[in-house]
N, C-alpha and C. Protein backbone atom coordinates (compact mmCIF):
# COMPACT_ATOMS: atom_id res chain seq x y z
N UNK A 1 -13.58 131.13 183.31
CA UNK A 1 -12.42 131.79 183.88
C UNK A 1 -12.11 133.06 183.09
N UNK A 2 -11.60 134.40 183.45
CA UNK A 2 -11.03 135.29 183.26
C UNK A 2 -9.88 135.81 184.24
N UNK A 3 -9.24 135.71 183.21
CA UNK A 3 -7.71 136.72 183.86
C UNK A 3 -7.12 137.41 183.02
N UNK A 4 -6.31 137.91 183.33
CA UNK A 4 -4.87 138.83 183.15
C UNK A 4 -3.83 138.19 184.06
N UNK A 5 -2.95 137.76 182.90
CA UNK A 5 -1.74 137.00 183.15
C UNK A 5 -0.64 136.93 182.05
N UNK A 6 0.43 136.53 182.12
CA UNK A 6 1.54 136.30 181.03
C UNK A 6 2.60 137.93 180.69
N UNK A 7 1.71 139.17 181.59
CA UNK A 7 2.60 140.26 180.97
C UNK A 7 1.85 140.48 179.43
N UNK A 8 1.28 140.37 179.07
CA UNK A 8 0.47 140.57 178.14
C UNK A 8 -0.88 141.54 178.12
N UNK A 9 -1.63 141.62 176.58
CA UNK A 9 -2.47 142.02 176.88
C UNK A 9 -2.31 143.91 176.42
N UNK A 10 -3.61 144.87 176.67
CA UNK A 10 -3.00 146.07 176.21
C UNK A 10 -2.12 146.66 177.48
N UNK A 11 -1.63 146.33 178.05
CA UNK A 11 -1.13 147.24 179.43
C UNK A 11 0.20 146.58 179.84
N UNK A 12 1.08 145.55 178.67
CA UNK A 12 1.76 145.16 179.57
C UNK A 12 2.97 145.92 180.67
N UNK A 13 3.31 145.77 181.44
CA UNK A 13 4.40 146.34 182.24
C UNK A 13 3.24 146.89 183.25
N UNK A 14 2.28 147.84 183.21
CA UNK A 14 1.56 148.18 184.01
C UNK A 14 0.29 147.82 184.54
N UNK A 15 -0.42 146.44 183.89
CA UNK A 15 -1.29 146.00 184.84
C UNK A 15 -1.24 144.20 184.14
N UNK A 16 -1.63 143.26 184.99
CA UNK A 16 -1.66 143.60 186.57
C UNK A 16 -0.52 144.31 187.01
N UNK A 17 -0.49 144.92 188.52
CA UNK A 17 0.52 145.47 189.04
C UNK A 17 1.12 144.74 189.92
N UNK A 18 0.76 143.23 190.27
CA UNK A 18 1.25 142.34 191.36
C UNK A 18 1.80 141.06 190.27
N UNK A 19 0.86 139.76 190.63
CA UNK A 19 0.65 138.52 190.73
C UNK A 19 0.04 138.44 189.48
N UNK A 20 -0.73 137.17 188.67
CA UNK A 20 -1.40 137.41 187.80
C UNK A 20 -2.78 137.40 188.48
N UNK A 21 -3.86 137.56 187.92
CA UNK A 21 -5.53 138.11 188.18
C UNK A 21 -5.85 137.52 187.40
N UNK A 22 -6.85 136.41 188.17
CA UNK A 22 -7.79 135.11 187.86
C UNK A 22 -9.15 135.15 188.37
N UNK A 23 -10.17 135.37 188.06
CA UNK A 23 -11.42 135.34 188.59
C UNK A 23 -12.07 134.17 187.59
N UNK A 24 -12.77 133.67 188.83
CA UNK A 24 -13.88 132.74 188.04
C UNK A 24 -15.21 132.90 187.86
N UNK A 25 -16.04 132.55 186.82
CA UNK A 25 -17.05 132.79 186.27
C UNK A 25 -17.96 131.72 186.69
N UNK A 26 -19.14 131.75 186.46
CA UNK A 26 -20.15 130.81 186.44
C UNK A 26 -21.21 131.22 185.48
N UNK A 27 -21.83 130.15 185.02
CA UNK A 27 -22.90 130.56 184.16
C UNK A 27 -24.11 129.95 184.04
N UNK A 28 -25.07 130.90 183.81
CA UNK A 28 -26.72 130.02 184.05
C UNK A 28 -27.20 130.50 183.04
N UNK A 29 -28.77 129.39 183.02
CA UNK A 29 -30.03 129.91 182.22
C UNK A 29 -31.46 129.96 182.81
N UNK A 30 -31.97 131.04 182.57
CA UNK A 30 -33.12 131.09 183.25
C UNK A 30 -34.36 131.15 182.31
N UNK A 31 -35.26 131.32 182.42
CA UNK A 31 -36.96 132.32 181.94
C UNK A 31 -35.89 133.20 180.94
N UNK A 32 -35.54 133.90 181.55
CA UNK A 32 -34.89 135.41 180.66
C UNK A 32 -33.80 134.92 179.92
N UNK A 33 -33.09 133.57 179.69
CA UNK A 33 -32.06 133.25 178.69
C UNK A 33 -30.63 133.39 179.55
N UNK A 34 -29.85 133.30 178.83
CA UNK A 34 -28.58 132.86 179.42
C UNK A 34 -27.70 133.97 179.86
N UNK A 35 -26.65 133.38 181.20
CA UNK A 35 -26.25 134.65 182.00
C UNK A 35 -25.21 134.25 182.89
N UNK A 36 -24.67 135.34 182.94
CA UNK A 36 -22.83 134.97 183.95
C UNK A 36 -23.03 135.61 185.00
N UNK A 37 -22.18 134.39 185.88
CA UNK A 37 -21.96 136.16 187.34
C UNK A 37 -20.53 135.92 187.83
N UNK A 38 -20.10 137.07 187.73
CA UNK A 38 -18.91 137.16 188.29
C UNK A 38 -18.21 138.30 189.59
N UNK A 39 -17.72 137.42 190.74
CA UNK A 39 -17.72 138.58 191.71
C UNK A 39 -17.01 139.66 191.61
N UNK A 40 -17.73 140.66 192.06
CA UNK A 40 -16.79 142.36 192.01
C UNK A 40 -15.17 142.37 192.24
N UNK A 41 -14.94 141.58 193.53
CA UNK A 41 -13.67 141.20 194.35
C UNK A 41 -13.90 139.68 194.75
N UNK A 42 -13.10 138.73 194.22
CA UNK A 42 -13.04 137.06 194.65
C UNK A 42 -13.24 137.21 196.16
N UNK A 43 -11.88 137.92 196.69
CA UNK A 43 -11.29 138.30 197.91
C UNK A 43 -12.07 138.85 199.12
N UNK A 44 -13.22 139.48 198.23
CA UNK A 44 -14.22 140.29 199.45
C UNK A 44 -15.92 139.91 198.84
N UNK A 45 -16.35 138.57 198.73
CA UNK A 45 -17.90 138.47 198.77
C UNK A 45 -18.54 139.49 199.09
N UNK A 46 -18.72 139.99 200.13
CA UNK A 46 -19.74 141.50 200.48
C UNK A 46 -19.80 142.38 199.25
N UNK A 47 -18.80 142.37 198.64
CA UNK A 47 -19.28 143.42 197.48
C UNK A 47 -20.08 142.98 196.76
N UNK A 48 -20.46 141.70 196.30
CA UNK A 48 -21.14 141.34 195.32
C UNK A 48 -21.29 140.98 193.89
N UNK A 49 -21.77 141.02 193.40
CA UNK A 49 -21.34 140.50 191.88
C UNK A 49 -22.08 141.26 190.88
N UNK A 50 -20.99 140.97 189.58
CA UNK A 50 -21.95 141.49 188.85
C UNK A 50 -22.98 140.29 187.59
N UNK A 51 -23.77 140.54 186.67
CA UNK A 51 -24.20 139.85 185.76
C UNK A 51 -24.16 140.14 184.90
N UNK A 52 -24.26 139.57 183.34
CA UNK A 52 -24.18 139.74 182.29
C UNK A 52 -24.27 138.76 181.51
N UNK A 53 -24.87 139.18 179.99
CA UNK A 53 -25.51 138.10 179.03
C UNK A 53 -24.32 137.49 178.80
N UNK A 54 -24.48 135.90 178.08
CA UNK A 54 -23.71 134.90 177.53
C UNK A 54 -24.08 134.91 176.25
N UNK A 55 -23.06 135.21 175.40
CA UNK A 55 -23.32 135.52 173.89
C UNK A 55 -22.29 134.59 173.35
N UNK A 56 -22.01 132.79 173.55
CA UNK A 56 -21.25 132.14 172.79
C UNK A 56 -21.08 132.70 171.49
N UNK A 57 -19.97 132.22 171.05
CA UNK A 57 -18.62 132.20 169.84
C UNK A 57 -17.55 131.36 169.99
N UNK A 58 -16.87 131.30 168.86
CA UNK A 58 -15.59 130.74 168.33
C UNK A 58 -14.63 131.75 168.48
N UNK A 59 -13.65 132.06 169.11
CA UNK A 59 -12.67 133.00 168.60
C UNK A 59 -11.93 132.72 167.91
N UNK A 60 -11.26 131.13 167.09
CA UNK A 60 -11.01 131.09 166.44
C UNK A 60 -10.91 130.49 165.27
N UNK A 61 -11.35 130.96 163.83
CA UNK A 61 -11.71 130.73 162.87
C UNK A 61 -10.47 130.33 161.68
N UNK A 62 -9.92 130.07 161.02
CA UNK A 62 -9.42 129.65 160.03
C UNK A 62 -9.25 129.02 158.94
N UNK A 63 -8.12 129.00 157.45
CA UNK A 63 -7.85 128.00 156.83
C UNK A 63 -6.57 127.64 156.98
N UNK A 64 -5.63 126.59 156.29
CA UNK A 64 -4.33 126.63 155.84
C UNK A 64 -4.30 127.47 155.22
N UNK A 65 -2.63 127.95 155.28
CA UNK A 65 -1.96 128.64 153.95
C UNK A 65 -1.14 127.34 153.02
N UNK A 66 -0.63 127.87 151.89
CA UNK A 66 0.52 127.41 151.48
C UNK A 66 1.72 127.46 151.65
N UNK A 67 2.61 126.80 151.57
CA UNK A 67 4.16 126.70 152.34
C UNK A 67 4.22 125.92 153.17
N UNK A 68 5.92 125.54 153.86
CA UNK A 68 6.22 124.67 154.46
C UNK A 68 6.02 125.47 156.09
N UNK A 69 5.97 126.91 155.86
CA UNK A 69 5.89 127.71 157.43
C UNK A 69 4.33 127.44 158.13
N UNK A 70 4.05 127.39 159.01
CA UNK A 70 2.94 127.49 159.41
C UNK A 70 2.73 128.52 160.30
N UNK A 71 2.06 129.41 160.31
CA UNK A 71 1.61 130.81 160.86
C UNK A 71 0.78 130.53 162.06
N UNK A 72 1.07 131.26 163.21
CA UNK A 72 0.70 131.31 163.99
C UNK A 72 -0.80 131.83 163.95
N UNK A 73 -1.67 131.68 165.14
CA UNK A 73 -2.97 131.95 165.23
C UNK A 73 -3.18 133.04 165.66
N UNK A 74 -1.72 133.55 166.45
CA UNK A 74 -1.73 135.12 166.95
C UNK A 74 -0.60 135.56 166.33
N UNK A 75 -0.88 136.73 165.65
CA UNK A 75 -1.45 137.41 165.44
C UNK A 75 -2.64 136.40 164.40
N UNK A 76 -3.55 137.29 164.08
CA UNK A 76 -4.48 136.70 162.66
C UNK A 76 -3.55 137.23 161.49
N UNK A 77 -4.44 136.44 160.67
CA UNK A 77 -4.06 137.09 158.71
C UNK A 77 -5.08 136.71 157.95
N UNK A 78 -4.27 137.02 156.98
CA UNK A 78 -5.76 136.86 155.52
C UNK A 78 -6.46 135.68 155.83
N UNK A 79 -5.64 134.27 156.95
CA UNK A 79 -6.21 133.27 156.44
C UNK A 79 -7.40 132.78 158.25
N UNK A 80 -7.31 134.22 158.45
CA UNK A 80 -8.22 134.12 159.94
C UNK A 80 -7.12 133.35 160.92
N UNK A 81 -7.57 132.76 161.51
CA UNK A 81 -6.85 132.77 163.19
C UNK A 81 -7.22 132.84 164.51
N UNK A 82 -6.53 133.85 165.62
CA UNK A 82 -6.99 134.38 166.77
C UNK A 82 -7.98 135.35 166.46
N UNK A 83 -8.60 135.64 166.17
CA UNK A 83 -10.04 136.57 165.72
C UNK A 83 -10.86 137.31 166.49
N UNK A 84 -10.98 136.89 167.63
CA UNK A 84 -12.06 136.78 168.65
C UNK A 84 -12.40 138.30 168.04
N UNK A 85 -13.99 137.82 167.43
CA UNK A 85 -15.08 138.76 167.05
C UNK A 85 -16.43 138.15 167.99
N UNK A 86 -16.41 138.91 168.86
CA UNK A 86 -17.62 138.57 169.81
C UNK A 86 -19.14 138.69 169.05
N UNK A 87 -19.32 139.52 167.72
CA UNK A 87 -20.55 139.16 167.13
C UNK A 87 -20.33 138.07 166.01
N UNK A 88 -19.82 137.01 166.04
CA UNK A 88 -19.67 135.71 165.35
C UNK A 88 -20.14 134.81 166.16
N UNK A 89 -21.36 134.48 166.47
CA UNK A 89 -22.43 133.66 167.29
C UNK A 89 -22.86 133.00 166.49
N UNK A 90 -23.93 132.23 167.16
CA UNK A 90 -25.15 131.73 166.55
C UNK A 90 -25.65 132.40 164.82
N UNK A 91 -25.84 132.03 164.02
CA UNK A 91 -26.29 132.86 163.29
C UNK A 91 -25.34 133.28 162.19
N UNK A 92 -24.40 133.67 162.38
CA UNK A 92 -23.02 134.48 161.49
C UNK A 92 -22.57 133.65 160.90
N UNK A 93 -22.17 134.87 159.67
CA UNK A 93 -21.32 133.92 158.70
C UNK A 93 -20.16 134.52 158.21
N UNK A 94 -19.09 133.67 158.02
CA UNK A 94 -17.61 134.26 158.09
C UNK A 94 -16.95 133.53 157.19
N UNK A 95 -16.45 134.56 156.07
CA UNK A 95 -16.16 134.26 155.17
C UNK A 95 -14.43 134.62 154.88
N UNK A 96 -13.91 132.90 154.38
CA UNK A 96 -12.36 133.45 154.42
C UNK A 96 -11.82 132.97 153.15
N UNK A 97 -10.53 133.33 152.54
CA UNK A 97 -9.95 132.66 150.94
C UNK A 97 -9.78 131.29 151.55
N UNK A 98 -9.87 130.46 150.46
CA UNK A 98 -9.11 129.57 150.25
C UNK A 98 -8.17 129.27 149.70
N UNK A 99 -6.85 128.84 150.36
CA UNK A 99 -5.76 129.49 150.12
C UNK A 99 -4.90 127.81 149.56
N UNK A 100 -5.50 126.66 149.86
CA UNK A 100 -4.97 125.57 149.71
C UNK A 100 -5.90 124.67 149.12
N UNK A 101 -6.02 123.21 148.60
CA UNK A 101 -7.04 122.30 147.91
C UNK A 101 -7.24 121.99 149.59
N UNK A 102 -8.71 121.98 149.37
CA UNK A 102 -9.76 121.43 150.81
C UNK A 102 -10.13 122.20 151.93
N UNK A 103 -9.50 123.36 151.53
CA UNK A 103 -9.33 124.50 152.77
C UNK A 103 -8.57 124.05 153.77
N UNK A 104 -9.13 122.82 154.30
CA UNK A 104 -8.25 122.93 155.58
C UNK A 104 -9.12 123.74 157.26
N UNK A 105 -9.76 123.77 156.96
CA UNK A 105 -10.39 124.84 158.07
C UNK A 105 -10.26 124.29 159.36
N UNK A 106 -10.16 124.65 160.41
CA UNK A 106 -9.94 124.87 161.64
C UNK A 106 -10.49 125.60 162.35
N UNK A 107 -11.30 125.62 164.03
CA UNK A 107 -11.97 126.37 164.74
C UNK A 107 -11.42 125.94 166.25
N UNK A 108 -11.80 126.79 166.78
CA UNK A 108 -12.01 127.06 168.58
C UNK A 108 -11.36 127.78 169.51
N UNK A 109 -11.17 127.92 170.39
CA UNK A 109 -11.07 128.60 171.55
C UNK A 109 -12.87 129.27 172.07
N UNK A 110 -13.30 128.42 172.46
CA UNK A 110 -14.95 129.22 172.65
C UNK A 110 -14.78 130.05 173.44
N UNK A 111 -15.68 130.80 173.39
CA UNK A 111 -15.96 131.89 174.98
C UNK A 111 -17.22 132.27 175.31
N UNK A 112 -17.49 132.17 176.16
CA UNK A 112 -19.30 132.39 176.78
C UNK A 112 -19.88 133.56 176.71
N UNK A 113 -19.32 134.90 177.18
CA UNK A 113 -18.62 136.07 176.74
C UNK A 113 -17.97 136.94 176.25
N UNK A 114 -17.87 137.87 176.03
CA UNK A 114 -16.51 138.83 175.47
C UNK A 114 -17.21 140.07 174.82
N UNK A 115 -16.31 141.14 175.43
CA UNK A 115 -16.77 142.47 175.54
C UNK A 115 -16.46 142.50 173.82
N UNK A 116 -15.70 143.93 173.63
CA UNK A 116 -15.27 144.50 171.95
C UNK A 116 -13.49 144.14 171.80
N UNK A 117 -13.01 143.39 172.89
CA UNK A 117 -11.78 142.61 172.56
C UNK A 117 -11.27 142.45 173.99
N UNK A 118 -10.55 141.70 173.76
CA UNK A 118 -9.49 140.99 174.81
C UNK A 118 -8.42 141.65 175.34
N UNK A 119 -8.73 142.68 176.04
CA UNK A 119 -7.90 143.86 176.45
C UNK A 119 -6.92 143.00 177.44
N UNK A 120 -7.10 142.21 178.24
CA UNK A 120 -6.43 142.00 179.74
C UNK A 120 -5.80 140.37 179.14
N UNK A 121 -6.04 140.17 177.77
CA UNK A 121 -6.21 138.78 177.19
C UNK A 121 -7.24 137.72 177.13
N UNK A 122 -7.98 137.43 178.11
CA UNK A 122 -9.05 136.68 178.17
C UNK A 122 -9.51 137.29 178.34
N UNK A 123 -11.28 136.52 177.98
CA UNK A 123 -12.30 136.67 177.80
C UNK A 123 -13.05 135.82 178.65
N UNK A 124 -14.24 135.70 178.61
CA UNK A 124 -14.61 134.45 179.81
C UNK A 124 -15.00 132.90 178.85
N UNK A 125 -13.68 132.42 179.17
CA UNK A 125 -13.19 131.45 178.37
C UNK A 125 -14.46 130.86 178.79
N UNK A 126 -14.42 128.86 178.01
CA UNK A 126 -15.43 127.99 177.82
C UNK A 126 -15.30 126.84 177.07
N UNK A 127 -15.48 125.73 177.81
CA UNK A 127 -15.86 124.20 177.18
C UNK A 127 -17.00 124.08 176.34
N UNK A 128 -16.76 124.63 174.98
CA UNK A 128 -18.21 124.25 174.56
C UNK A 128 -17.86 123.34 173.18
N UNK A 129 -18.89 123.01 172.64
CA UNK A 129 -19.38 122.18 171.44
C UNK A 129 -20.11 123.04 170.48
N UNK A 130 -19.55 123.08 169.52
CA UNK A 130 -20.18 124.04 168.33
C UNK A 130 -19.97 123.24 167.03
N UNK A 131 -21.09 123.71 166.55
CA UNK A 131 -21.73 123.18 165.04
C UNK A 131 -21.65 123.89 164.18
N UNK A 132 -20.89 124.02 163.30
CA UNK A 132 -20.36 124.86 161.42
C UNK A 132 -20.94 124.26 160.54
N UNK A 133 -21.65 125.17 159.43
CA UNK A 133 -21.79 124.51 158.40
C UNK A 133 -20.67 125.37 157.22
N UNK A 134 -19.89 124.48 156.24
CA UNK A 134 -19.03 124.63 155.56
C UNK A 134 -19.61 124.80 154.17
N UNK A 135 -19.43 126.58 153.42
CA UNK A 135 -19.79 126.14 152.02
C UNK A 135 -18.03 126.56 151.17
N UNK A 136 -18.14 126.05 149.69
CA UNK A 136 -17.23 126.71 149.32
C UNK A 136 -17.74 127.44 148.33
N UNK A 137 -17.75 129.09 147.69
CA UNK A 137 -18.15 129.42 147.33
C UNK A 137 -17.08 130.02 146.06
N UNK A 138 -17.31 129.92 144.79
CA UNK A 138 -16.32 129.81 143.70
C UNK A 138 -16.65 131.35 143.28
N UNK A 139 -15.07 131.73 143.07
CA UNK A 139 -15.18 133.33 143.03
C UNK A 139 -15.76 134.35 144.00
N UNK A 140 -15.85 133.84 145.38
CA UNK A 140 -16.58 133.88 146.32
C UNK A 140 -15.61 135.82 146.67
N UNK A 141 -14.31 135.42 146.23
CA UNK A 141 -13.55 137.31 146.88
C UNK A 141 -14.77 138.60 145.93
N UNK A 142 -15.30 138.39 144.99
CA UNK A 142 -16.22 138.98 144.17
C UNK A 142 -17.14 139.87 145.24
N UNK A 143 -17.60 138.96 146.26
CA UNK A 143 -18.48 139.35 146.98
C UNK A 143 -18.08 140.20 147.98
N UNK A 144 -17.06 140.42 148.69
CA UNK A 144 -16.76 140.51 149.79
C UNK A 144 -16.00 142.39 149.84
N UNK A 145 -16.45 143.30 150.84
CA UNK A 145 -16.58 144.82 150.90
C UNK A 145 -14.92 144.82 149.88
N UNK A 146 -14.80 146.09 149.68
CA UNK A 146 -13.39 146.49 149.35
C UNK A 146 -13.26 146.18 148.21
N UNK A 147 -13.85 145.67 146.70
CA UNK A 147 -13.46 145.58 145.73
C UNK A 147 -12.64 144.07 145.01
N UNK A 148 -13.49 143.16 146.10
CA UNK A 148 -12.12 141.83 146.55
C UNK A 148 -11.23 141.59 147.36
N UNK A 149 -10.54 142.60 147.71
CA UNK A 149 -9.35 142.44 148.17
C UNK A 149 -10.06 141.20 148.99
N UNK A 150 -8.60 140.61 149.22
CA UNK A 150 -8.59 139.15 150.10
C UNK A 150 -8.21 139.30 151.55
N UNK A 151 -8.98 139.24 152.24
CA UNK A 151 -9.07 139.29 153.38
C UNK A 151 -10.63 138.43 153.93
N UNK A 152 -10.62 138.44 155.45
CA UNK A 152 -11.69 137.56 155.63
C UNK A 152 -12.95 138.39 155.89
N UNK A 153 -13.99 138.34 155.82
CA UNK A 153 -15.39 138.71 156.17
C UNK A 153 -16.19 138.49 156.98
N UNK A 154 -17.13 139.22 157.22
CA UNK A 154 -18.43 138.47 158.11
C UNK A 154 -19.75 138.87 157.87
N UNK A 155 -20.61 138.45 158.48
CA UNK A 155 -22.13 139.02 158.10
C UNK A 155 -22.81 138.13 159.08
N UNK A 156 -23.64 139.30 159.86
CA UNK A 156 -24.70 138.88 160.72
C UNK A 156 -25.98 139.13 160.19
N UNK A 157 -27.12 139.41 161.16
CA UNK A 157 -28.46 139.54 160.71
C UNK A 157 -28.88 141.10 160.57
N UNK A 158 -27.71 141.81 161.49
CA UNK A 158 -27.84 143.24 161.14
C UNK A 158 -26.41 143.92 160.75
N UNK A 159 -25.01 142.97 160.73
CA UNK A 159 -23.90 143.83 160.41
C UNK A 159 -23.31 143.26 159.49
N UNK A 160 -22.75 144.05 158.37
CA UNK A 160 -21.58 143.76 157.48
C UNK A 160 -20.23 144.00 158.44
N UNK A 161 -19.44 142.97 158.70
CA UNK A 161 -18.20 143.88 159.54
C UNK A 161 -16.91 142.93 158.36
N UNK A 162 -16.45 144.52 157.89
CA UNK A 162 -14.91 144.18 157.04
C UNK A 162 -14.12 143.85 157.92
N UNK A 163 -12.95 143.26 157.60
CA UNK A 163 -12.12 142.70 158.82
C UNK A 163 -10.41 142.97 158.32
N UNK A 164 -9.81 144.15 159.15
CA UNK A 164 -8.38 144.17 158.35
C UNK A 164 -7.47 143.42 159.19
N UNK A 165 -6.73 142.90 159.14
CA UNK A 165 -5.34 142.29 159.91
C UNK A 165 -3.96 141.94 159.53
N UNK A 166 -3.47 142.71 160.37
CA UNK A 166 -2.12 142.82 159.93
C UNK A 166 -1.19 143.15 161.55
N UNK A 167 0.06 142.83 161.69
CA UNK A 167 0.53 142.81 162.70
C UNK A 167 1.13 144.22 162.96
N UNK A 168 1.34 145.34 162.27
CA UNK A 168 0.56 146.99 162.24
C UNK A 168 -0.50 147.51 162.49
N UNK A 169 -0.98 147.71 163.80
CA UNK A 169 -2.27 148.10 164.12
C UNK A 169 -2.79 149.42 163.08
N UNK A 170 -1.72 150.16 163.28
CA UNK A 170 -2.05 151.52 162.17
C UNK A 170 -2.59 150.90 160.81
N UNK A 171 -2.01 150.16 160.29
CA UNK A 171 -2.13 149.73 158.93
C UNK A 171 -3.47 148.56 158.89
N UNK A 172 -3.83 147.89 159.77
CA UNK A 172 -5.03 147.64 160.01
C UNK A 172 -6.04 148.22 159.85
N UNK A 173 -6.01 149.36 160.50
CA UNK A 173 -7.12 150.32 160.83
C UNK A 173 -7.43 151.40 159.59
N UNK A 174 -6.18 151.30 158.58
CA UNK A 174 -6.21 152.17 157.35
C UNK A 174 -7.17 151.14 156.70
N UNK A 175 -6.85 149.85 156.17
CA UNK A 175 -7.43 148.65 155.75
C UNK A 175 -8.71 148.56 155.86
N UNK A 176 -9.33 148.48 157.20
CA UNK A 176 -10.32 148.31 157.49
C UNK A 176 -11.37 149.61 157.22
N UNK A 177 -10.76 150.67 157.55
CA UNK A 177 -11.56 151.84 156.48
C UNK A 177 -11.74 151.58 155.01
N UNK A 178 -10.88 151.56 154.25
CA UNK A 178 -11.03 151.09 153.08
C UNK A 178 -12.15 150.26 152.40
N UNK A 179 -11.79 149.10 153.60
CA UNK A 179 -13.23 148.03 153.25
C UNK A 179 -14.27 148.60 153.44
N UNK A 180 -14.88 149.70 154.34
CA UNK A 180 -16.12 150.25 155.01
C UNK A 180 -16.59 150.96 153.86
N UNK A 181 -16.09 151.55 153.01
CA UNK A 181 -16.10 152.58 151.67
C UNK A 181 -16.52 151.64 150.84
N UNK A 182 -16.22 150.42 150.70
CA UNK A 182 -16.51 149.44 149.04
C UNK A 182 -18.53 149.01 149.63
N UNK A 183 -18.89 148.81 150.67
CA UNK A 183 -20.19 148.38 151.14
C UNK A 183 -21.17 150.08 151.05
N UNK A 184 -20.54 150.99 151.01
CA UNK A 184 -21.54 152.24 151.26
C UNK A 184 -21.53 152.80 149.88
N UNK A 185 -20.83 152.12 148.91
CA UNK A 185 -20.94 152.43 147.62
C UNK A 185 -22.07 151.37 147.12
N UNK A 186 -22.03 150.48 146.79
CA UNK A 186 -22.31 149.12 146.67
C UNK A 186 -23.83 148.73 146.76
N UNK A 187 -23.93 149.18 148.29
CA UNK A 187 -25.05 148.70 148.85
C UNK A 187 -26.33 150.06 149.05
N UNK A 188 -25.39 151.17 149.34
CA UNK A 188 -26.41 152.15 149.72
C UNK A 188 -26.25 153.21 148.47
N UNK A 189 -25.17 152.91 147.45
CA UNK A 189 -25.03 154.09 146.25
C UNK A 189 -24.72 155.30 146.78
N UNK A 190 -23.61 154.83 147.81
CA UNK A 190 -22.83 156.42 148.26
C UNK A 190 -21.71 156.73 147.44
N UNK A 191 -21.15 157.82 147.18
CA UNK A 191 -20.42 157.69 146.19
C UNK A 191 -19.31 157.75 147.52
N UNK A 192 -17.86 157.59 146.75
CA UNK A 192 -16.56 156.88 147.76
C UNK A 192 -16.15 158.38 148.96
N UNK A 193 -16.22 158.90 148.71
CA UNK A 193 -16.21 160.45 149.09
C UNK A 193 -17.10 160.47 150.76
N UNK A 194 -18.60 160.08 150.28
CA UNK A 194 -19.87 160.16 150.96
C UNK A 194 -19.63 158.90 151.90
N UNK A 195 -19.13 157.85 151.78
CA UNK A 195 -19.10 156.48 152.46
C UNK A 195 -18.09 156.55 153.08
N UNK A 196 -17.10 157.14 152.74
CA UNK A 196 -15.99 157.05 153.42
C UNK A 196 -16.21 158.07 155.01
N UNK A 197 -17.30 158.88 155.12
CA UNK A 197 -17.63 159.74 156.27
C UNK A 197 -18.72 158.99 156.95
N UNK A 198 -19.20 157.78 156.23
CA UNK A 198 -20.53 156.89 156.95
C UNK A 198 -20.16 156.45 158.14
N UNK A 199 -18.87 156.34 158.52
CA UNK A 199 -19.06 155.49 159.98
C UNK A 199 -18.62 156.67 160.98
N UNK A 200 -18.65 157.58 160.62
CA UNK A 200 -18.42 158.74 161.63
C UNK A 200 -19.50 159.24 161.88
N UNK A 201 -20.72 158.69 161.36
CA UNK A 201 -22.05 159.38 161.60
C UNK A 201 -23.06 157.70 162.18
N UNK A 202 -22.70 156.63 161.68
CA UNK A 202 -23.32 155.53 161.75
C UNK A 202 -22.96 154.46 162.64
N UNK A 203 -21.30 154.58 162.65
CA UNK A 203 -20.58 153.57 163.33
C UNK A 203 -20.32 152.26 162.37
């Protein structure tokens, strides 16, 4: 399933412009690997559909904090959350503090799909079953872009992605530069100056 519903989402007040907007998904596997189709218009079959790969994930990842409050999953924070990072598949590894004895960790909301975020709110949700393996790694903030700072991480087979969050998008996005500068020093011996212009040329 995908929709846009609740008044939410990046557009609220202006889209949807009616009712809420629900389309349903289906999903297969073939010879060529796994795949969605979803129609152009529910309402008008003749148009047709479109397709696209199924790239399962978790969108959401977590630990406990400390305290008697318990923090919501939306927004995220240091201690992960609502997340949905569509390259956290198969394969990835995501690294968060431990903020309490046992961690505590917590996962799910799957999705079969999902573009570079959840603009309309969903994604093309999913019943699935997923398998974690749990390490704890001692002094483990040592490792992670930015100099430590505590925040959560990730690493695929081809991306380092720093991760800022904060319920200030601006101040996010300062954050998350920051972290991009501690990996182009680090890893490639850019000096902070030189790394800090790497993703305007690299992404």
């Amino acid at each position: 399933m995908v929709s846009a519903r609740h008044g939410f989402g990046a557009l609220p007040g202006e889209m949807p412009t009616c009712r809420p907007v629900i389309t349903f998904a289906t999903a297969h596997a073939d010879d060529g690997g796994a795949w969605g189709r979803m129609a152009v218009d529910p309402n008008d079959p003749s148009r047709g559909a479109i397709r696209f790969p199924l790239r399962p994930f978790l969108g959401v990842m977590g630990v406990a904090v400390p305290g008697d409050v318990r923090p919501h999953s939306v927004p995220p924070g240091p201690y992960g959350g609502n997340i949905d990072v569509a390259l956290l598949g198969a394969g990835a590894t995501f690294y968060i503090p431990v903020q309490v004895d046992d961690a505590l960790a917590y996962f799910g909301d799957p999705h079969f799909a999902q573009g570079d975020g959840e603009v309309a709110l969903t994604a093309f949700e999913a019943s699935l079953r997923a398998t974690v393996k749990l390490d704890v790694i001692p002094g483990g903030a040592a490792m992670r872009p930015g100099n430590g700072r505590i925040a959560p991480f990730a690493e695929t087979a081809d991306h380092l992605i720093p991760s800022a969050l904060d319920e200030d998008l601006d101040e996010a996005m300062r954050e998350c530069v920051r972290l991009r500068v501690g990996p182009a020093r680090d890893r490639l011996r850019h000096r902070p100056a030189h790394g800090y212009g790497l993703p305007q040329r690299r992404g």
